[in-house]
Protein backbone atom coordinates (compact mmCIF):
# COMPACT_ATOMS: atom_id res chain seq x y z
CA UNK A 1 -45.16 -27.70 -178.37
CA UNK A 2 -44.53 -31.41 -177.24
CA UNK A 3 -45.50 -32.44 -173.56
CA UNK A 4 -42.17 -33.59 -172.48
CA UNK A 5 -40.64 -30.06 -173.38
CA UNK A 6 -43.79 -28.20 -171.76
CA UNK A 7 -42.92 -30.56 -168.84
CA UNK A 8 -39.42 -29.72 -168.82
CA UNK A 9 -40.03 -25.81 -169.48
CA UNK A 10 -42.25 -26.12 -166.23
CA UNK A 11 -39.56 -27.78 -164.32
CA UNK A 12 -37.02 -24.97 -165.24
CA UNK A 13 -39.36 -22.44 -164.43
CA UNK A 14 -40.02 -24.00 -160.84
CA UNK A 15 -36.30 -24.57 -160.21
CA UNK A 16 -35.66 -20.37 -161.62
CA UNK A 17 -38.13 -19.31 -159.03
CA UNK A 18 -41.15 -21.52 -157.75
CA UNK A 19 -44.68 -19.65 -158.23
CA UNK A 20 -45.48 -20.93 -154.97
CA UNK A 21 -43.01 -21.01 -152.01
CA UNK A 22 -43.98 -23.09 -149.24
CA UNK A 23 -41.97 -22.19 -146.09
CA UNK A 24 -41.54 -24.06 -142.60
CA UNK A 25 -40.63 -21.72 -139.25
CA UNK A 26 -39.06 -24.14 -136.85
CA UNK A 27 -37.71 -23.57 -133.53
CA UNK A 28 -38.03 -23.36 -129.74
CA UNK A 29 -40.47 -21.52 -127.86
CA UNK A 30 -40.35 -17.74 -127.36
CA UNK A 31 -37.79 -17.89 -130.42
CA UNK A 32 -39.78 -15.78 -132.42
CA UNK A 33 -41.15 -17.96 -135.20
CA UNK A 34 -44.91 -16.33 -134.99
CA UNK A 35 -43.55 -13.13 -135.17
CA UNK A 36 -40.91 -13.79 -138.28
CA UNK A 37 -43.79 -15.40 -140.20
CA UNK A 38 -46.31 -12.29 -139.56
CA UNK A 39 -43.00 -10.54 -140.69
CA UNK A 40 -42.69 -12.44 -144.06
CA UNK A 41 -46.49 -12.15 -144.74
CA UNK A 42 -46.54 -8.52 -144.00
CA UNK A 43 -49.32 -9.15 -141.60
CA UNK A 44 -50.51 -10.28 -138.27
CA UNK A 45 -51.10 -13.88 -139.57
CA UNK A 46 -50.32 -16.04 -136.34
CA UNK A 47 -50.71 -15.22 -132.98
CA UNK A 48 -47.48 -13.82 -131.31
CA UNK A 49 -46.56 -12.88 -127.63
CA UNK A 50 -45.14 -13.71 -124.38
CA UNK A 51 -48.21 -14.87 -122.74
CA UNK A 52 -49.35 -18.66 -122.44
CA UNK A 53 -52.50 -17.72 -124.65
CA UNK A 54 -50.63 -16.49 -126.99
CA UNK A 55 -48.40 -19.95 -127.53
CA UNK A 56 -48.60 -22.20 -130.61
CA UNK A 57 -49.88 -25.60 -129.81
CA UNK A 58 -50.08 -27.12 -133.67
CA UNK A 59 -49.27 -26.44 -136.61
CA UNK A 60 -50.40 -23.64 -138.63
CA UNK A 61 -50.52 -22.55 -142.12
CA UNK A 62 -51.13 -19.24 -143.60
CA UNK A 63 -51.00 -18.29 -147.19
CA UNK A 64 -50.79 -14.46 -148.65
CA UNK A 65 -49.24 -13.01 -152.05
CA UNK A 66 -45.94 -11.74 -151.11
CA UNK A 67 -43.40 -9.82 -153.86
CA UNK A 68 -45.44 -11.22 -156.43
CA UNK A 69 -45.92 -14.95 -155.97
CA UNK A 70 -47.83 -16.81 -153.34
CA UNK A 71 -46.25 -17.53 -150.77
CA UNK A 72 -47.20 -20.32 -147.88
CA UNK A 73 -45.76 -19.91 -143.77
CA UNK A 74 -45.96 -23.06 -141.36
CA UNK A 75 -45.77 -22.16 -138.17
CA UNK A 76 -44.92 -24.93 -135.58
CA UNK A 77 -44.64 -25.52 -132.02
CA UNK A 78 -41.83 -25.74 -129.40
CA UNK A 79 -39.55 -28.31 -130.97
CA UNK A 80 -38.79 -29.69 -128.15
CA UNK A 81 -42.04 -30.16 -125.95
CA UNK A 82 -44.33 -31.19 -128.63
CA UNK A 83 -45.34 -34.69 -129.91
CA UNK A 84 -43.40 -35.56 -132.68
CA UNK A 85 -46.32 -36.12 -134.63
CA UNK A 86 -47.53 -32.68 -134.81
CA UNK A 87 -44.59 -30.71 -135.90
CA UNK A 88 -44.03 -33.78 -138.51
CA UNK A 89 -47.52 -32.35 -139.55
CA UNK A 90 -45.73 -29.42 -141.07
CA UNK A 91 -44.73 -31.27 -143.79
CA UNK A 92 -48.21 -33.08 -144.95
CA UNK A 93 -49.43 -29.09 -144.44
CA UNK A 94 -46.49 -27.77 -147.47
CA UNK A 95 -47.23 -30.07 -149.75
CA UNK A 96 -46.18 -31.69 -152.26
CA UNK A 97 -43.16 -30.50 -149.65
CA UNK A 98 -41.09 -27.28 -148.28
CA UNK A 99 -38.95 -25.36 -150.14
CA UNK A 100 -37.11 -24.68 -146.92
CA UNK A 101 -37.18 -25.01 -143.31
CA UNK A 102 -35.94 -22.01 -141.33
CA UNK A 103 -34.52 -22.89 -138.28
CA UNK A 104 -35.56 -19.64 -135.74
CA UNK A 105 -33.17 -17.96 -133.53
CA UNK A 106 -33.68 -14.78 -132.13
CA UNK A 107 -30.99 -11.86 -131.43
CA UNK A 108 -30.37 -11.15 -127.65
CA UNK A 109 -29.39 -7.93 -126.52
CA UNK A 110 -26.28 -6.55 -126.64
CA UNK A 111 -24.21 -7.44 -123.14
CA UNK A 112 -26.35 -10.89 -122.48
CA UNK A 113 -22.54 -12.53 -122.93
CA UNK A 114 -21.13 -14.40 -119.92
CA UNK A 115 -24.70 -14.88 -118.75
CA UNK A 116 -25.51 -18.58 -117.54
CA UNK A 117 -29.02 -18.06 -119.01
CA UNK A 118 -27.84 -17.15 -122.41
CA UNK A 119 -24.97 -19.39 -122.60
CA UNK A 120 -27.82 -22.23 -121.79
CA UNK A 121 -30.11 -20.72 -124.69
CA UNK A 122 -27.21 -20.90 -127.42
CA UNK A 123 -26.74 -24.50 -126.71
CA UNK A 124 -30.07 -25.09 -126.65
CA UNK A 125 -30.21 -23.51 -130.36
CA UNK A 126 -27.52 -25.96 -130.97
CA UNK A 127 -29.48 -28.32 -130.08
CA UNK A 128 -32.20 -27.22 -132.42
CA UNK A 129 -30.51 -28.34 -135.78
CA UNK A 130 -29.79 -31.96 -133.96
CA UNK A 131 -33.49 -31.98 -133.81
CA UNK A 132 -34.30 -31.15 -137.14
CA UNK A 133 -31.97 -33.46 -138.59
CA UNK A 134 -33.26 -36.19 -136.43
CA UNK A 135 -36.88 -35.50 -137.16
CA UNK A 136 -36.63 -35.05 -141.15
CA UNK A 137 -33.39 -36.39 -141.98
CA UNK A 138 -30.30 -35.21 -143.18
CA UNK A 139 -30.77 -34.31 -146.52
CA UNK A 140 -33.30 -31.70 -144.79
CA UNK A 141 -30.34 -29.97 -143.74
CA UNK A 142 -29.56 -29.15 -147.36
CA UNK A 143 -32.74 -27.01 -147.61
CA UNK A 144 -32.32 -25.28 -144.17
CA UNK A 145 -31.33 -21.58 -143.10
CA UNK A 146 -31.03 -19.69 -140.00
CA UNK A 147 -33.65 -17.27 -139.43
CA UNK A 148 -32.58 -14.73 -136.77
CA UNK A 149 -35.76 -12.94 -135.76
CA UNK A 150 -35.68 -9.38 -133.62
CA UNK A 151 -32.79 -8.49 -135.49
CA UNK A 152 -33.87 -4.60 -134.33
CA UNK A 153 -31.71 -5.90 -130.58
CA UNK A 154 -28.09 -6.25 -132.47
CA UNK A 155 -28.31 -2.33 -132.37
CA UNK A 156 -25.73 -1.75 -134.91
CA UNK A 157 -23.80 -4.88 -134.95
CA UNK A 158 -22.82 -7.16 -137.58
CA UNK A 159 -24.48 -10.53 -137.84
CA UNK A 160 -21.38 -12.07 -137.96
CA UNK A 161 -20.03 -10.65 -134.95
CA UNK A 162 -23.66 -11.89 -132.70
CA UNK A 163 -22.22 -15.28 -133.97
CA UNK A 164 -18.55 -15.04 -133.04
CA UNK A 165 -19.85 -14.05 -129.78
CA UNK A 166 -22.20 -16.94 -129.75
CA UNK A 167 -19.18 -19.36 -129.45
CA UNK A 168 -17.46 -22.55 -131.69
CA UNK A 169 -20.68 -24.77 -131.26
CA UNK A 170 -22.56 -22.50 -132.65
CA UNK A 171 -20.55 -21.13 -135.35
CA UNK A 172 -20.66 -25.33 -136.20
CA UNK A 173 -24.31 -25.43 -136.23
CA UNK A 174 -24.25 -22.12 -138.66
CA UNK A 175 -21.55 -24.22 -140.77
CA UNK A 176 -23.66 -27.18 -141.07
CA UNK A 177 -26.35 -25.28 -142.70
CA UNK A 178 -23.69 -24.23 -145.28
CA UNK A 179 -23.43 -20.16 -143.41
CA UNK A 180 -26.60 -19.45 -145.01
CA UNK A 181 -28.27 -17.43 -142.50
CA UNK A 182 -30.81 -14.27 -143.21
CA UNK A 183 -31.85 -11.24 -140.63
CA UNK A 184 -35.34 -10.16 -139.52
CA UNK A 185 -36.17 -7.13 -137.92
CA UNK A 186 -40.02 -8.16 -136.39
CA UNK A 187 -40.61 -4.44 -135.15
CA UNK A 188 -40.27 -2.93 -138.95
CA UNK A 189 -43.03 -5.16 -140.70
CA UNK A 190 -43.03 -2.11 -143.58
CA UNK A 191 -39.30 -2.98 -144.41
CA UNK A 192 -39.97 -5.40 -147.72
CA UNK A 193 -36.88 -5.68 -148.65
CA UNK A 194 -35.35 -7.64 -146.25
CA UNK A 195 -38.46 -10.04 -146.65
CA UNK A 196 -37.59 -10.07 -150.56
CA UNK A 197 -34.21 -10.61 -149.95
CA UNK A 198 -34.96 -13.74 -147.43
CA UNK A 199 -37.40 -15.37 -150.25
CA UNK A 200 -34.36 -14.51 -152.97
CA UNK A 201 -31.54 -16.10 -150.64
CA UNK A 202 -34.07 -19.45 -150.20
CA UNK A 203 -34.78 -19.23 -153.83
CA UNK A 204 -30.69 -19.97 -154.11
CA UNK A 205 -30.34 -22.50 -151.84
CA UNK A 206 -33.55 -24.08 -153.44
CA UNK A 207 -31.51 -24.03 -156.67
CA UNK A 208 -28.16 -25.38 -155.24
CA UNK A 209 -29.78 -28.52 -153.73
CA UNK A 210 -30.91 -29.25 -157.30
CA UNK A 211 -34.42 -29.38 -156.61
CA UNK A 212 -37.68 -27.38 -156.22
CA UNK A 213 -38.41 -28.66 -152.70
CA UNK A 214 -37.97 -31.45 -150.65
CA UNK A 215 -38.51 -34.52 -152.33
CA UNK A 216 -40.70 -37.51 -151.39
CA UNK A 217 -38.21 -39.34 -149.63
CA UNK A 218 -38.42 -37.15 -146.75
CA UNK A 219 -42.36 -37.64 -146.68
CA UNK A 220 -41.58 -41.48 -146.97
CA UNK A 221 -39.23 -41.51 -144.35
CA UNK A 222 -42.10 -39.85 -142.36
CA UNK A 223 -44.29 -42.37 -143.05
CA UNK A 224 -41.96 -45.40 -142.40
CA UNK A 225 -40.64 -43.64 -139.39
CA UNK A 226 -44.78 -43.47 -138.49
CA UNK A 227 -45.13 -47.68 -139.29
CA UNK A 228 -42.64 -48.29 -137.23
CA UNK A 229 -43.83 -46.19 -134.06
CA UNK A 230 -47.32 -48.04 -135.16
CA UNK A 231 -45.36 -51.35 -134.25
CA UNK A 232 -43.35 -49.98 -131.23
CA UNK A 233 -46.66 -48.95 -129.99
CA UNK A 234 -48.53 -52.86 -130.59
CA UNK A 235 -45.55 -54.24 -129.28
CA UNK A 236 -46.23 -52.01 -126.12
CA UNK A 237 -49.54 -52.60 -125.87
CA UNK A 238 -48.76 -56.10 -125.92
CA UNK A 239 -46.43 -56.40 -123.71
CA UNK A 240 -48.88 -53.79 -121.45
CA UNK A 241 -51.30 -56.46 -122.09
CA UNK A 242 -49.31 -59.19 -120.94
CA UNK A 243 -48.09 -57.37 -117.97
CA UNK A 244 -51.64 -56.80 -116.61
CA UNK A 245 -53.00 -60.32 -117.19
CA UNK A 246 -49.68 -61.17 -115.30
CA UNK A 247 -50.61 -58.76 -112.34
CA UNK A 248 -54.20 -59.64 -112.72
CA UNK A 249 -53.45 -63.51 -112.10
CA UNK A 250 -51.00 -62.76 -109.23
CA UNK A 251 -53.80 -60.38 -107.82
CA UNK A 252 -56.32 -63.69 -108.26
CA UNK A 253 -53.64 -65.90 -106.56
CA UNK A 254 -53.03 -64.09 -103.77
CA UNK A 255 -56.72 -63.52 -102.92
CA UNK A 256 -56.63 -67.68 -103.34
CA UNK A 257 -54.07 -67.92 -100.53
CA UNK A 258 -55.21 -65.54 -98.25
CA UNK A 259 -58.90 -67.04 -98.82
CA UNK A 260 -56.86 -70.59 -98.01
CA UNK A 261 -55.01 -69.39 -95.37
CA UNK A 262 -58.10 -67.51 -93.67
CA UNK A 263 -60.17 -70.79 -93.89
CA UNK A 264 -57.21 -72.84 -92.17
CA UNK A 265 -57.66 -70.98 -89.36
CA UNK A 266 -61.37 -71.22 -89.08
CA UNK A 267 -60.85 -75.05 -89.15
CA UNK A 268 -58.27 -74.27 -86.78
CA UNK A 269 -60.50 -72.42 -84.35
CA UNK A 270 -63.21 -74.47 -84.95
CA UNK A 271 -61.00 -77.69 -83.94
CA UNK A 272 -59.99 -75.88 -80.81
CA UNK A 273 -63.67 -74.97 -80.25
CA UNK A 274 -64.66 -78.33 -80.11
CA UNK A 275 -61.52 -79.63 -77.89
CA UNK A 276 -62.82 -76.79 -75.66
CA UNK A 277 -66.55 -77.78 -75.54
CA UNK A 278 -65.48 -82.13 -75.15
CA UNK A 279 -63.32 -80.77 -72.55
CA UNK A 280 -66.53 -78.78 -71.18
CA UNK A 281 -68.67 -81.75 -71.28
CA UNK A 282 -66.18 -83.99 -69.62
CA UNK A 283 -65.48 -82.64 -66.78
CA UNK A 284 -68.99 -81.80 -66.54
CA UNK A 285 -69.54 -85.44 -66.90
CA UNK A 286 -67.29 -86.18 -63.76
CA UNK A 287 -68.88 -83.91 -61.50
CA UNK A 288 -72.29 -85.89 -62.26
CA UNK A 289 -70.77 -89.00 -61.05
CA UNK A 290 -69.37 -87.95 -58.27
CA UNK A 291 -72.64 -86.20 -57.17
CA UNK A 292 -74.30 -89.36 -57.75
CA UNK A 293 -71.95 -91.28 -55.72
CA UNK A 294 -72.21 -89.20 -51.91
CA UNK A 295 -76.54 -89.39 -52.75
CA UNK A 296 -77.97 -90.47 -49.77
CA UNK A 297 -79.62 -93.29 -49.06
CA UNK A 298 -83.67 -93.51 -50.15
CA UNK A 299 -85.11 -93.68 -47.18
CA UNK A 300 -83.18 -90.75 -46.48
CA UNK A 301 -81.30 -92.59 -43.32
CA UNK A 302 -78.15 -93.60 -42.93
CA UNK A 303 -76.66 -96.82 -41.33
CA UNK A 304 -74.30 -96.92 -38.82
């Protein structure tokens, strides 16, 4: 067989069903993202709980046979109170690149609608998509799904009805990643199928983007994104730079003045000391020749 058609052959066979699927959890904090990956890999893989010990601080990748192919989890941090750099990370850690990015969202309990605190966490969901795009770009949209973890709390609802409830913006966000949107239930880790039928539904949405993952531009975007923060950061430092010789030489001028100003006045004083001490010896002076003046005379007698 030729090498271009064993090329092509392994190209088909990547875009049917990649051997390896490389998978990145994204999401807020307390969203469930540890938990849906330990839930995709069968196993307690990443750490996962409501304490601060058990939060994830970088990126982390775990790797375990699942349905008959290898399959890779990313786990990330809060998306929105981490440095851009780390969850970036995520991508250098799927390479050559993600099949998809699964945007985390996890099912509240029945009756949380009309709550302030859950109308605040839906648009802060919302917001979660704006962040992806901005981070990685649109055409990392294309290869993105809704993950809703703890799916055990709809308690006999429909999917579909959690995200009529969840209002219009969020029915947009679910829109803009094309209504493809899969359900975990964290609490029955020994239901497979739903896992199998997550990987199958990415496998599709692999397939309709055309490609096996995400292609280099989105690593090269990463890396220009990175040259240019490398600039904005010299340019900083410069003008940092700039801004403490500045201080520095206002610091040095002021000690100059007051240095100036303090030896004024010792002249000052010292003038005045001297005025003080002629003055002194004057007068002084006077009295002497006035004393002098009523002596009497030598031979101690007066004349009459």
């Amino acid at each position: 067989m030729a090498q271009g058609q064993e090329v092509e052959e392994t190209v088909s066979q990547e875009l049917r069903s990649p051997s390896e699927l490389r998978i990145v959890l994204l999401g807020k904090r307390g969203a469930g993202k540890s938990s849906s990956g330990n839930t995709i890999l069968s196993r307690k893989e990443f750490r996962s709980g409501i304490s601060d010990s058990d939060r994830t601080r970088k990126c982390e990748k775990r790797t375990r046979e699942v349905s008959g192919r290898r399959v890779s989890v990313v786990d990330t941090p809060d998306l929105f109170h981490t440095d851009r750099v780390e969850i970036e990370r995520c991508v250098s850690l799927s390479a050559p690149g993600p099949h998809a990015f699964l945007l985390v969202i996890p099912v509240y309990p029945q009756g949380c609608k009309g709550n302030e605190w859950w109308e605040t966490a839906v648009k802060e969901y919302c917001r979660c998509l704006d962040e992806l795009q901005e981070l990685f770009g649109e055409r990392a949209v294309r290869n993105t799904m809704i993950l809703f973890s703890h799916g055990e709390d709809l308690k006999g609802r429909m999917i579909e009805q959690y995200i009529d409830e969840a209002g219009e913006e969020f029915q947009q966000s679910v829109e803009k990643c094309g209504n493809r949107y899969h359900v975990l239930n964290n609490k029955n880790r020994s239901d497979h199928t739903q896992v199998t039928q997550l990987l199958d539904k990415i496998d599709n949405m692999v397939k309709g983007c055309g490609g096996s993952y995400l292609p280099d531009e989105i690593e090269q975007e990463l890396e220009e994104r990175m040259r240019l923060k490398k600039l904005e950061l010299e340019r900083e430092n410069r003008e940092e730079l700039r801004r403490r010789e500045e201080e520095m030489k206002q610091k040095y001028e002021e000690k100059q003045r007051r240095r100036e100003e303090e030896l004024m006045e010792f002249r000052k004083q010292m003038k005045e000391e001297e005025k003080r001490e002629k003055g002194s010896l004057d007068s002084s002076g006077s009295v002497r020749r006035k004393n002098s003046n009523e002596l009497p005379p030598a031979n101690g007698m007066y004349s009459f």
